[in-house]
C-alpha atoms as a PDB file:
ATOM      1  CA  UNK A   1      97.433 137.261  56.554  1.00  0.00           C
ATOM      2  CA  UNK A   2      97.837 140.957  56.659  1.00  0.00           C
ATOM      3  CA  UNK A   3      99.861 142.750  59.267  1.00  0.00           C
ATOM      4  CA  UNK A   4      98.083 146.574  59.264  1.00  0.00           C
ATOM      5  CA  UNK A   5      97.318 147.135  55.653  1.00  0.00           C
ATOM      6  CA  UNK A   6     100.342 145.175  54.697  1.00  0.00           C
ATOM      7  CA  UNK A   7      99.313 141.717  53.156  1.00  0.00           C
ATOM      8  CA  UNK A   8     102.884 139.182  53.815  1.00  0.00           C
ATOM      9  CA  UNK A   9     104.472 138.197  50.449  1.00  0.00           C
ATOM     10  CA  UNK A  10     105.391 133.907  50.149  1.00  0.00           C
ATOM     11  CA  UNK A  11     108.520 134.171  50.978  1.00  0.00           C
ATOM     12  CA  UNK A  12     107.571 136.263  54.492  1.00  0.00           C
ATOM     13  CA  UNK A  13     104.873 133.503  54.763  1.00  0.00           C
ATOM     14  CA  UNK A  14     107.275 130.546  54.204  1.00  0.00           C
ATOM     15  CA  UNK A  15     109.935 132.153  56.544  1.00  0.00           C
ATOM     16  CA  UNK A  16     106.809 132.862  59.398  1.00  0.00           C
ATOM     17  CA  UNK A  17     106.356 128.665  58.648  1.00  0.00           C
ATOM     18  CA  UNK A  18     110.366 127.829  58.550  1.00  0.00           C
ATOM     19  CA  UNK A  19     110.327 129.722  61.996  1.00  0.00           C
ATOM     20  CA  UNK A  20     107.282 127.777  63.599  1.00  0.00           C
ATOM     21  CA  UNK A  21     108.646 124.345  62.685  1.00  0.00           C
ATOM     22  CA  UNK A  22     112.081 125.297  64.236  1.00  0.00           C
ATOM     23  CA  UNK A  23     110.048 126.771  67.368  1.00  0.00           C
ATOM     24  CA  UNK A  24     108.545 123.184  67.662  1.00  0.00           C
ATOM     25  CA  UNK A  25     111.559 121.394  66.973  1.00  0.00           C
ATOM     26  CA  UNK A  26     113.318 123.014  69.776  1.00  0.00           C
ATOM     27  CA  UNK A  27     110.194 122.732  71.756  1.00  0.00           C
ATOM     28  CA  UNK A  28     109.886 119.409  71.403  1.00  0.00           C
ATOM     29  CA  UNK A  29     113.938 118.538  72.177  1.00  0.00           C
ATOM     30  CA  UNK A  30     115.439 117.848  68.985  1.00  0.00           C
ATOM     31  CA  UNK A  31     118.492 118.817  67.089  1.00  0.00           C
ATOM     32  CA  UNK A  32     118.104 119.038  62.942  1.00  0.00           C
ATOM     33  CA  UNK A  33     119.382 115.815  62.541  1.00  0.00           C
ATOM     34  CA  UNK A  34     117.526 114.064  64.777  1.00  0.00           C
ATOM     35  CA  UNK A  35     114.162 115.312  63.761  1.00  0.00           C
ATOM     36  CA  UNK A  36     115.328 114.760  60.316  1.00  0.00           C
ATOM     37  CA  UNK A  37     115.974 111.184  60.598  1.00  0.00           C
ATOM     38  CA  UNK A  38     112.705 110.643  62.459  1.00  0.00           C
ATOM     39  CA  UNK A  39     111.123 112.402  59.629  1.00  0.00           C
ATOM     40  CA  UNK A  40     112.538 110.146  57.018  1.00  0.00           C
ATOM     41  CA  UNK A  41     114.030 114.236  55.498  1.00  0.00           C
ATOM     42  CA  UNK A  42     116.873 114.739  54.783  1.00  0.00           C
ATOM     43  CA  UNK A  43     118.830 117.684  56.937  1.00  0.00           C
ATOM     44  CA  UNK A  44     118.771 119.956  53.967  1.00  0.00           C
ATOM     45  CA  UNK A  45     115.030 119.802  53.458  1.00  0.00           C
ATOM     46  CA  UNK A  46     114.688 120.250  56.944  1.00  0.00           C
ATOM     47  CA  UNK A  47     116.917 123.014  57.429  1.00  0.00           C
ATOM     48  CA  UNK A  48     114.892 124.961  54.090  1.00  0.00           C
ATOM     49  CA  UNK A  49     111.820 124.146  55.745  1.00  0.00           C
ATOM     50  CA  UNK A  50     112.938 126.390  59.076  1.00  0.00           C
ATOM     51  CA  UNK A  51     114.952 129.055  56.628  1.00  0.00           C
ATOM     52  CA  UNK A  52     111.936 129.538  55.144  1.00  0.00           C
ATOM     53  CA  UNK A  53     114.165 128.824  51.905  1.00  0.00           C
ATOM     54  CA  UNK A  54     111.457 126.835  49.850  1.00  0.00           C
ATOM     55  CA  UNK A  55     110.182 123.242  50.696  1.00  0.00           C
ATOM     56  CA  UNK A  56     108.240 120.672  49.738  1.00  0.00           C
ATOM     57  CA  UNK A  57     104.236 119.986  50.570  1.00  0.00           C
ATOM     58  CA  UNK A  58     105.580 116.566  51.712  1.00  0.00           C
ATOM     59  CA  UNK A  59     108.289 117.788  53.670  1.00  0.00           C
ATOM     60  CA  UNK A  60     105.874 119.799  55.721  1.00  0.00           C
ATOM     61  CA  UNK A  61     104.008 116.812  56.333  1.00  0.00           C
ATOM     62  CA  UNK A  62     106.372 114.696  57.494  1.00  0.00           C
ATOM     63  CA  UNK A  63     107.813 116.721  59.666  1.00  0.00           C
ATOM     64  CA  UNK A  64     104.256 117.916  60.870  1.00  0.00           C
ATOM     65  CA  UNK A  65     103.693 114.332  61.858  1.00  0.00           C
ATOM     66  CA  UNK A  66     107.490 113.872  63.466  1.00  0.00           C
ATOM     67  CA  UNK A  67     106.550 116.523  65.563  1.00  0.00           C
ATOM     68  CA  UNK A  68     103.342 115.339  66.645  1.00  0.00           C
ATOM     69  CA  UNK A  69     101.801 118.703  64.984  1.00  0.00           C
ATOM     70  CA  UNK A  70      98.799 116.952  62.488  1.00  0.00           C
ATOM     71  CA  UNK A  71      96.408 119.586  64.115  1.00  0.00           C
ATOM     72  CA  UNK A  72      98.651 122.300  62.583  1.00  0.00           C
ATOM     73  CA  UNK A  73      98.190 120.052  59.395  1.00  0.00           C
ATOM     74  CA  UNK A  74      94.584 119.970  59.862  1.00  0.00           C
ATOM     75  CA  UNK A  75      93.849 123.603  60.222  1.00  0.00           C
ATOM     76  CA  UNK A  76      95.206 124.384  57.239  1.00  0.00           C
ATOM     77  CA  UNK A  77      92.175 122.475  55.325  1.00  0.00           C
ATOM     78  CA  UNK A  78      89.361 122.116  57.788  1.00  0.00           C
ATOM     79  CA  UNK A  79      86.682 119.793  56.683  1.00  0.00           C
ATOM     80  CA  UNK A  80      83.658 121.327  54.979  1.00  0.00           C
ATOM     81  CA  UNK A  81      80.768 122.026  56.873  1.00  0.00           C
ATOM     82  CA  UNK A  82      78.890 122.061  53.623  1.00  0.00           C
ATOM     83  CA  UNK A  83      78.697 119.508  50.877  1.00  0.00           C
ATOM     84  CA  UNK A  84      79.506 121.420  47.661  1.00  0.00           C
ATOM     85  CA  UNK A  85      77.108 119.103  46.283  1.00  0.00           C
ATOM     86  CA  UNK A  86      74.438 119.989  48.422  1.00  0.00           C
ATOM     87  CA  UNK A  87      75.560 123.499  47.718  1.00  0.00           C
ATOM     88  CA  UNK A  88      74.818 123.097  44.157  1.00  0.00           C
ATOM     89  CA  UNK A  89      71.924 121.763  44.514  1.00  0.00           C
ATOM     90  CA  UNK A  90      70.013 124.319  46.937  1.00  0.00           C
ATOM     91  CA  UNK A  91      70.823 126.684  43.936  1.00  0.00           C
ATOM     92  CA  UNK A  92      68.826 125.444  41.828  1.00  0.00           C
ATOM     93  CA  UNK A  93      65.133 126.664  40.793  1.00  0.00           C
ATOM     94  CA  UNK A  94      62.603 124.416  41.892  1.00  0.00           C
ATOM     95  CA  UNK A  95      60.511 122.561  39.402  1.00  0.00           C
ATOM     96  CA  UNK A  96      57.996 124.338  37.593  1.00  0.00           C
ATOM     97  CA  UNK A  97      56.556 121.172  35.480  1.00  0.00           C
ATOM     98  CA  UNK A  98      55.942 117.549  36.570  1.00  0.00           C
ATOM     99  CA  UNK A  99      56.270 115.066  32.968  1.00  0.00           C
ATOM    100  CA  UNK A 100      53.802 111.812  33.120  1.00  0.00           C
ATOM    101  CA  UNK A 101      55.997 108.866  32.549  1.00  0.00           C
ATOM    102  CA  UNK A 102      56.304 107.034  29.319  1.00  0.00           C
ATOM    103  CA  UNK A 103      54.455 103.932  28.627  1.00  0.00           C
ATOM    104  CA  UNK A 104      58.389 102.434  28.098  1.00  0.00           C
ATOM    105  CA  UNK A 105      58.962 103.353  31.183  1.00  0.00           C
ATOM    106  CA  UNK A 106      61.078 106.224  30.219  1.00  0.00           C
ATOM    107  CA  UNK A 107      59.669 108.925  31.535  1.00  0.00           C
ATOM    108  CA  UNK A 108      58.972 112.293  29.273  1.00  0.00           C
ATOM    109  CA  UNK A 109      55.914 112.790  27.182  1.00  0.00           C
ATOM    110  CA  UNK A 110      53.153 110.955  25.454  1.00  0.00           C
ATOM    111  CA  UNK A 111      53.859 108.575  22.852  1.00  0.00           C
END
């Protein structure tokens, strides 16, 4: 994300996260411990997760999910709307030669 020109740094990214979560936390009525317990955090993690002070992946989730906030999780990897494999494959160059099949069954070229 850039703000002007400026592109944020992690650490102004994780504190812009730390301050959402506590936003819903409050939102949603509960104090750190609370939310914590319902979590299945501990209060540190939670409170380094709203400092913006470093936290795990799993921490986020949990506490996504405490807070009834999965669509927060889920817009943060969207489903593809294109199969890499089909991807792949549409880059390919069509075929240019058709082989007869082996009399083994094999396919390829004359015995």
């Amino acid at each position: 994300m850039r703000i002007g020109e400026q592109q944020l740094s992690s650490e102004e990214w994780e504190a812009s996260i730390g301050a959402q979560f506590r936003a819903l936390r409050i939102g949603a009525g509960f104090d750190q411990l609370t939310l914590a317990e319902h979590a299945a955090v501990s209060v540190g993690a939670l409170r380094n997760l709203e400092r913006g002070a470093g936290s795990s992946l799993r921490t986020v989730v949990q506490v996504s999910r405490a807070l009834d906030a999965e669509d927060w999780l889920a817009s943060l990897a969207p489903a593809p709307t294109v199969s890499p494999i089909d991807a792949v494959r549409s880059r390919r160059t069509p075929r240019s030669r058709v082989y007869r099949a082996r009399r083994d069954g094999r396919g390829g070229g004359q015995q």
